[in-house]
Protein backbone atom coordinates (compact mmCIF):
# COMPACT_ATOMS: atom_id res chain seq x y z
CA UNK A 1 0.00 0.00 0.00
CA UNK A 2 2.71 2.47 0.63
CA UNK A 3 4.64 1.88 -2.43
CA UNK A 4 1.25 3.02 -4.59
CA UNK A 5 1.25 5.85 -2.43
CA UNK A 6 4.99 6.81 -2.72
CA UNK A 7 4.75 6.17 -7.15
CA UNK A 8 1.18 8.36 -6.75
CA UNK A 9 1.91 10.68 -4.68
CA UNK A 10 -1.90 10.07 -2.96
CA UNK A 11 -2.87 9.10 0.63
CA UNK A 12 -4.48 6.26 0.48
CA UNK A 13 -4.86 5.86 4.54
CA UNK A 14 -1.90 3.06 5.17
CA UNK A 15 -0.67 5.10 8.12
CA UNK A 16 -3.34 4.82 9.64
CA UNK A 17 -4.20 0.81 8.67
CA UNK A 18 -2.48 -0.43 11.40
CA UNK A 19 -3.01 1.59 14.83
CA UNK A 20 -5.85 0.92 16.95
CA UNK A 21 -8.52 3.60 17.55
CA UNK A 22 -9.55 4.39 21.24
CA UNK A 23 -12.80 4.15 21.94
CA UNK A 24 -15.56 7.38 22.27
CA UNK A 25 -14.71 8.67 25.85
CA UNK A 26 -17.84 8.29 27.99
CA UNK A 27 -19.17 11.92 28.44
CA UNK A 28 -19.95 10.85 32.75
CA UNK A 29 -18.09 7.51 32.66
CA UNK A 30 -19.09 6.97 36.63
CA UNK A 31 -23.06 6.89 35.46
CA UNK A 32 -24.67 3.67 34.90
CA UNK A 33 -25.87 3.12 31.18
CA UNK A 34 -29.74 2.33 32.28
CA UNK A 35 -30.26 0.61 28.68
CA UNK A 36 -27.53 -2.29 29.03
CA UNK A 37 -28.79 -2.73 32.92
CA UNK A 38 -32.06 -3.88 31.44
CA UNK A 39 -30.90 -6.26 29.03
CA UNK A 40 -29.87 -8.80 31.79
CA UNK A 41 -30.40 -12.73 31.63
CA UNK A 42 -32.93 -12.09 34.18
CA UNK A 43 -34.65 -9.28 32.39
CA UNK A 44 -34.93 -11.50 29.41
CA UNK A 45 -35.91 -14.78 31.29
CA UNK A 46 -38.95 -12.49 32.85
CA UNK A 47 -40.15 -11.62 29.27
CA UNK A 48 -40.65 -15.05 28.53
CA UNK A 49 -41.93 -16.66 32.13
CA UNK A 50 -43.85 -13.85 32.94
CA UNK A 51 -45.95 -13.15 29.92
CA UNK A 52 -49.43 -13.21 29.94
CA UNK A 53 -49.53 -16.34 27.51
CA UNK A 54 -47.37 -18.46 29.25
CA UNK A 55 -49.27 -17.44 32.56
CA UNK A 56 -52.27 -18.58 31.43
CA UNK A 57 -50.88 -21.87 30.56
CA UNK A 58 -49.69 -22.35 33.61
CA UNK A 59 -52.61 -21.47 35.94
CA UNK A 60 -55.22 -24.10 33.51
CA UNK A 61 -52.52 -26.75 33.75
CA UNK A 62 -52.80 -26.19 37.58
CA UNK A 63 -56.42 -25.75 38.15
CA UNK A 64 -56.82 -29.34 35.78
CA UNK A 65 -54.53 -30.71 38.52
CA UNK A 66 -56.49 -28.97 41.30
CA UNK A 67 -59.79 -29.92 40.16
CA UNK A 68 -58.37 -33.80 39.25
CA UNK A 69 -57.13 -33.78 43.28
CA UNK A 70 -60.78 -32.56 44.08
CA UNK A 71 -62.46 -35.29 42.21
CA UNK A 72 -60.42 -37.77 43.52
CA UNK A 73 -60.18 -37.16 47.25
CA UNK A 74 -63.33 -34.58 47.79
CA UNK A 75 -64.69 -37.24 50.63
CA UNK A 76 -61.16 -37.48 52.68
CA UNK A 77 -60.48 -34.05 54.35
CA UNK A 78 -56.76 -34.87 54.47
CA UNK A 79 -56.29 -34.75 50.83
CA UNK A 80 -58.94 -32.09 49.81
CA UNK A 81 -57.13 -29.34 51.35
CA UNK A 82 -53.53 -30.13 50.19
């Protein structure tokens, strides 16, 4: 690259191929960046166990297991209540 720009006479850039850039200084680097805090494993893991969908999945599948218990053991008090 630097011999075509020596026989040109053009910059083509090569000086500055191989450094490394530092990165944009943080304006208040001691804040907390509120948008990466909310993309957290947990944060995402809520999204999907806590939507409404999945929610409503889970409370039929329990109140089919409820009711099953119910119809089962209705006449012994032991088991009706657990």
């Amino acid at each position: 690259m630097r011999d075509i720009e020596a026989a040109t006479g053009e910059d083509l850039g090569s000086d500055r191929l191989g450094k490394k850039r530092k990165g944009k200084k943080k304006k208040y680097p001691n804040l907390s960046d509120l948008k990466q805090s909310t993309n957290t494993s947990r944060s995402r893991l809520e999204k999907k166990v806590l939507n409404k969908s999945a929610m409503r999945r889970v409370a039929e599948v329990m109140s089919k297991a409820d009711s099953r218990k119910h119809d089962k053991f209705s006449n012994q008090f032991n088991y009706a209540i657990h």
